[in-house]
Every structure is written in structure tokens, then in C-alpha cells.
C-alpha atoms as a PDB file:
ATOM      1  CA  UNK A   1      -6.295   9.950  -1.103  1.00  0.00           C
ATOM      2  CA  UNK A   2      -3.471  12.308  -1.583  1.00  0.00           C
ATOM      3  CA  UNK A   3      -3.967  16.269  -0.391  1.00  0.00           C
ATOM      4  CA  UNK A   4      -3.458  19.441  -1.614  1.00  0.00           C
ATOM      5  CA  UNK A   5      -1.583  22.158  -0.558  1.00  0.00           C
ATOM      6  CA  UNK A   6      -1.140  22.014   2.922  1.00  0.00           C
ATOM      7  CA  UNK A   7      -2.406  17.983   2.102  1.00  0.00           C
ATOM      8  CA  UNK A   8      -5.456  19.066   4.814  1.00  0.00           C
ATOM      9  CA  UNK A   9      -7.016  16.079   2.944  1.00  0.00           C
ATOM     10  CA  UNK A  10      -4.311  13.384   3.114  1.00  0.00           C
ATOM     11  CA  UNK A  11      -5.489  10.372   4.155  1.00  0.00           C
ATOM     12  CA  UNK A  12      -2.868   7.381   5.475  1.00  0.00           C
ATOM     13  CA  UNK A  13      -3.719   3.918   5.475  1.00  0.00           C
ATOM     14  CA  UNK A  14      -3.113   1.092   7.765  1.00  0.00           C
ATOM     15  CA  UNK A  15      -2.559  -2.419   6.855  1.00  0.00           C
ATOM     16  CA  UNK A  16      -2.805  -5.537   9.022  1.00  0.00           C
ATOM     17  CA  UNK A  17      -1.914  -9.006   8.697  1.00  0.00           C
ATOM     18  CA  UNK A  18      -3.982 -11.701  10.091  1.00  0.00           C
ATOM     19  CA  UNK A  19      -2.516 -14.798  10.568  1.00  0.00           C
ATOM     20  CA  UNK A  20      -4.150 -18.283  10.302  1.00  0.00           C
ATOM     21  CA  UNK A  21      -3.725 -21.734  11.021  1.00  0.00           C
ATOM     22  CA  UNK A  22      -5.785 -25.025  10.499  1.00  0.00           C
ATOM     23  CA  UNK A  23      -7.542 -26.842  13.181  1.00  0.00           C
ATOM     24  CA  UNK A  24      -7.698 -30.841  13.689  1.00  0.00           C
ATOM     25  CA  UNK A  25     -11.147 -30.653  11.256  1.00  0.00           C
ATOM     26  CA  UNK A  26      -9.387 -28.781   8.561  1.00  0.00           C
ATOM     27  CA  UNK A  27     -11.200 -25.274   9.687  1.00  0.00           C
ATOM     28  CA  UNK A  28      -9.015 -22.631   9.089  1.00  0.00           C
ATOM     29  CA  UNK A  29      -8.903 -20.411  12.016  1.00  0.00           C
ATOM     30  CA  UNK A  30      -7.475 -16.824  12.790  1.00  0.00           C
ATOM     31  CA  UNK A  31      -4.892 -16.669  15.396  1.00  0.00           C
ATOM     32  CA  UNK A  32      -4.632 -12.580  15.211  1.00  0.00           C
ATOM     33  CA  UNK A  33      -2.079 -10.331  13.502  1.00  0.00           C
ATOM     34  CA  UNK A  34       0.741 -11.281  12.899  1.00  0.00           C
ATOM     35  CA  UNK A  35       4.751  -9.589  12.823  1.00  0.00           C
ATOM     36  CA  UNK A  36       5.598  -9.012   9.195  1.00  0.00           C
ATOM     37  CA  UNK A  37       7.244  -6.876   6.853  1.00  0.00           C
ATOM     38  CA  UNK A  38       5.973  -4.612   4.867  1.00  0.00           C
ATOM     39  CA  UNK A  39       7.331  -3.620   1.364  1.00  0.00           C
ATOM     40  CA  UNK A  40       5.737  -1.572  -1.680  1.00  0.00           C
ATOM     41  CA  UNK A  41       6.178  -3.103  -5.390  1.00  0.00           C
ATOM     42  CA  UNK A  42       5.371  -1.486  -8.808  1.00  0.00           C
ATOM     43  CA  UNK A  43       1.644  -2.392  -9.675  1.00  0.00           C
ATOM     44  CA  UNK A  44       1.977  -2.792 -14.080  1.00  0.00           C
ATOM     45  CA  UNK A  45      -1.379  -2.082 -15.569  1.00  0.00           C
ATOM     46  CA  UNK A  46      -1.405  -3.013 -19.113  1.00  0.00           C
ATOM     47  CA  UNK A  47       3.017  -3.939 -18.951  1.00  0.00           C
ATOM     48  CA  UNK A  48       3.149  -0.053 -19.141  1.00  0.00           C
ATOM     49  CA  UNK A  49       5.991   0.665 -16.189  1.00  0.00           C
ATOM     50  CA  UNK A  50       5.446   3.743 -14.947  1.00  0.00           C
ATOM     51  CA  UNK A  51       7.200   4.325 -12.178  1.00  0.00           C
ATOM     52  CA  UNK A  52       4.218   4.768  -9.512  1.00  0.00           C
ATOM     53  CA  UNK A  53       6.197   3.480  -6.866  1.00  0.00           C
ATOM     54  CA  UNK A  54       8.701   6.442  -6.656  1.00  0.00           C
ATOM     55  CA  UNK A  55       6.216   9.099  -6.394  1.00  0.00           C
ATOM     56  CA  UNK A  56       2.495   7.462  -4.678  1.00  0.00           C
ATOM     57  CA  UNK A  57       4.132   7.788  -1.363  1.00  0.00           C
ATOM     58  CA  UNK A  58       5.835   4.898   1.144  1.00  0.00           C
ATOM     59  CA  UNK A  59       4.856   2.200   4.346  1.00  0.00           C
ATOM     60  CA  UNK A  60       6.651   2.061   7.143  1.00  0.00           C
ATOM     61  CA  UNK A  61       8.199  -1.237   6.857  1.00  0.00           C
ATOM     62  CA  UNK A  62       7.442  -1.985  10.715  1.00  0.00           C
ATOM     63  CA  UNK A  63       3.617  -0.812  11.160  1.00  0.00           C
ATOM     64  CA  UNK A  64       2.150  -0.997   7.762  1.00  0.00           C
ATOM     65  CA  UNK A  65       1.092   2.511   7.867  1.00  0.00           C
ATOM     66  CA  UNK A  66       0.870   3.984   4.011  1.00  0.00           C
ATOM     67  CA  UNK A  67       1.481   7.716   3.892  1.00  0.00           C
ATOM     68  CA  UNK A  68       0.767   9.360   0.261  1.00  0.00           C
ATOM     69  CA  UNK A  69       2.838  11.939  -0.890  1.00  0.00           C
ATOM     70  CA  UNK A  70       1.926  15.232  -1.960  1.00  0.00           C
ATOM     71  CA  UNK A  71      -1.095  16.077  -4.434  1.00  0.00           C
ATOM     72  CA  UNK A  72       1.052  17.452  -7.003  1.00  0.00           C
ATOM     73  CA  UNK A  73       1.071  18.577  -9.739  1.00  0.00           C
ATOM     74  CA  UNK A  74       4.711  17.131  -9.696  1.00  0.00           C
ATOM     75  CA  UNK A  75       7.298  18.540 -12.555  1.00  0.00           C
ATOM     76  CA  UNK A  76       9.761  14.864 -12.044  1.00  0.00           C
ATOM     77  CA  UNK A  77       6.902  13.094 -13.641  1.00  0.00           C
ATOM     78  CA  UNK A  78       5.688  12.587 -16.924  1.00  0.00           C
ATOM     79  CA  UNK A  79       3.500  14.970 -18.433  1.00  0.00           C
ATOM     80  CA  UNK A  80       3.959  16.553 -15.187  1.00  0.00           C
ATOM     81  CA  UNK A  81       1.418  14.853 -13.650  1.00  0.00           C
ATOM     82  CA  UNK A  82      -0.167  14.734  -9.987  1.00  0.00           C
ATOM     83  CA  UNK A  83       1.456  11.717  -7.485  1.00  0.00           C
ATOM     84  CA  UNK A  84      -1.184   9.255  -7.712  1.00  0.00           C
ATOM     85  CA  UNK A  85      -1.128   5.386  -9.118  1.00  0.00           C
ATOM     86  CA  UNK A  86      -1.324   1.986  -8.951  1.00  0.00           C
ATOM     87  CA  UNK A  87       0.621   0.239  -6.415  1.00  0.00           C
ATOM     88  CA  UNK A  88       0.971  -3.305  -4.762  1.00  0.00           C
ATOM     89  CA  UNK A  89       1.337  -3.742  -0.870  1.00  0.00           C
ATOM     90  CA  UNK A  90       3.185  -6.727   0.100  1.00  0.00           C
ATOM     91  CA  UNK A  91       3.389  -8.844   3.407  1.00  0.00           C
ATOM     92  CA  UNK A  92       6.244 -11.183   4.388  1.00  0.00           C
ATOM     93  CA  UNK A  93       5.894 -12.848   7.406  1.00  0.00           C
ATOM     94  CA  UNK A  94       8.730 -15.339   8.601  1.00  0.00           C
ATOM     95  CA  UNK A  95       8.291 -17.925  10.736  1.00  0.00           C
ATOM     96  CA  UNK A  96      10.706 -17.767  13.907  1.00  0.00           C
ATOM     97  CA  UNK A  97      11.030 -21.768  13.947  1.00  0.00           C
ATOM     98  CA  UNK A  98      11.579 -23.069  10.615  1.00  0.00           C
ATOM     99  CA  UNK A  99      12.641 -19.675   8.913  1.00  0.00           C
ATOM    100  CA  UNK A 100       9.852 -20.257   6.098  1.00  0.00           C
ATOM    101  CA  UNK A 101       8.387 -16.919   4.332  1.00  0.00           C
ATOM    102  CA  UNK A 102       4.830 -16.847   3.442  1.00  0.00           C
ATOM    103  CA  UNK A 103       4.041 -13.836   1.265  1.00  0.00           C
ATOM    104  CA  UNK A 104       0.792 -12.187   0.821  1.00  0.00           C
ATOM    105  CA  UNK A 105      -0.603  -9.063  -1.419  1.00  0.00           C
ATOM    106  CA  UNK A 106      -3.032  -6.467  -1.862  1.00  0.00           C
ATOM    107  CA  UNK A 107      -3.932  -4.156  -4.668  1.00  0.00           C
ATOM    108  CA  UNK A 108      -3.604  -0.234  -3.528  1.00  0.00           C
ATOM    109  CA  UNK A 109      -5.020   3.287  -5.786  1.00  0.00           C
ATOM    110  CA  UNK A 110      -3.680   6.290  -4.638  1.00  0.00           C
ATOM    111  CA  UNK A 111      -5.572   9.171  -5.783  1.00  0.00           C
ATOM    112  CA  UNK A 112      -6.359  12.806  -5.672  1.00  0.00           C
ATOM    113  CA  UNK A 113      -9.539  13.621  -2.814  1.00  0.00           C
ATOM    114  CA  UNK A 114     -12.981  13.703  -3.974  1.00  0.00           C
ATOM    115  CA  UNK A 115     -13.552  16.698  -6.348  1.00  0.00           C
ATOM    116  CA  UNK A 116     -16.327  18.783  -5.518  1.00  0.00           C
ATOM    117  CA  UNK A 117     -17.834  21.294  -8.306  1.00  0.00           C
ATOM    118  CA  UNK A 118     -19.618  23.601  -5.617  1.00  0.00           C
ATOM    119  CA  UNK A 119     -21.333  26.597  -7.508  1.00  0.00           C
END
């Protein structure tokens, strides 16, 4: 969730890669995070591109901690519109012996905080 004004609601989000291997019985079993980089990529719902990438906010390519940007309403994007979207969050972990990248992907909405109609 992305805030408003002084983004008192802004919520960050922190990703964590597990790592697993596969035992003598074929079991796969988790050996525990795991150093990797992190990377945003544009999320296309319906081949529409739309840009979500440049204005949903960014991870620090280190941690995996998401930070949204601003509520908006944000005058750089069509229609004006607030800085939410579709994005995908990507993991690429290297391994220090053989140099082999294994990549792995999750699906991340950013969106505005819960609206509540209080009367």
C-alpha cells in the first residue's frame, strides 16, 4: 500500500529467498535464505505496457526491501493517475562455484490504503 500525504500509511515490503536443495531420497529440503539479487520488471496485464515500473516505487537490490512511492495523484502519468500497478519481483541467485543463475519470481500490486467511507 502506497500513502498519502505525509504517506503515514506507506507500507514497505520485504522479500526473502529460501534456498533448497535435494536430499539422497529425492526430498527437497530448505537450507535457509539465500544471497541474491533483487531486480523489479514490468508486470503486462493484457500486452498493455504501461509503464508501472517507473512510478510503483523500487527494492533495494541488496535486502529485498520494496518501498512504494508516493500516493499520488501523479501529473507524469497518464490520465494523471495515482502511483499504483502491477509489478514483477525477481530473484537471481548465483552460485559461487559453478557461476550458474537460478532465477525465481513473484507477482506484486501496489495500491492505494484501504478506503474508509466513515460518516
Amino acid at each position: 500500500r502506497i500513502g498519502d500525504g505525509e504517506d503515514a500509511y506507506k507500507q514497505s515490503v520485504q522479500f526473502e529467498a529460501i534456498g533448497y536443495t535435494t536430499g539422497e531420497d529425492g526430498q527437497e529440503l530448505p537450507v535457509g535464505p539465500v544471497d541474491v539479487t533483487w531486480g523489479l520488471e514490468e508486470y503486462y496485464t493484457f500486452d498493455i505496457e504501461d509503464d508501472d515500473i517507473e512510478f510503483v516505487g523500487t527494492i533495494d537490490s541488496k535486502t529485498g526491501l520494496f518501498t512504494p512511492a508516493a500516493s499520488g495523484p501523479n501529473p507524469e502519468r497518464f490520465w494523471s493517475t495515482n502511483n499504483v500497478g502491477n509489478v514483477t519481483v525477481v530473484a537471481v541467485y548465483q552460485d559461487p562455484v559453478t557461476g550458474e543463475e537460478v532465477k525465481g519470481s513473484t507477482f506484486l500490486i501496489v495500491s492505494l490504503p484501504n478506503y474508509l467511507n466513515i460518516k
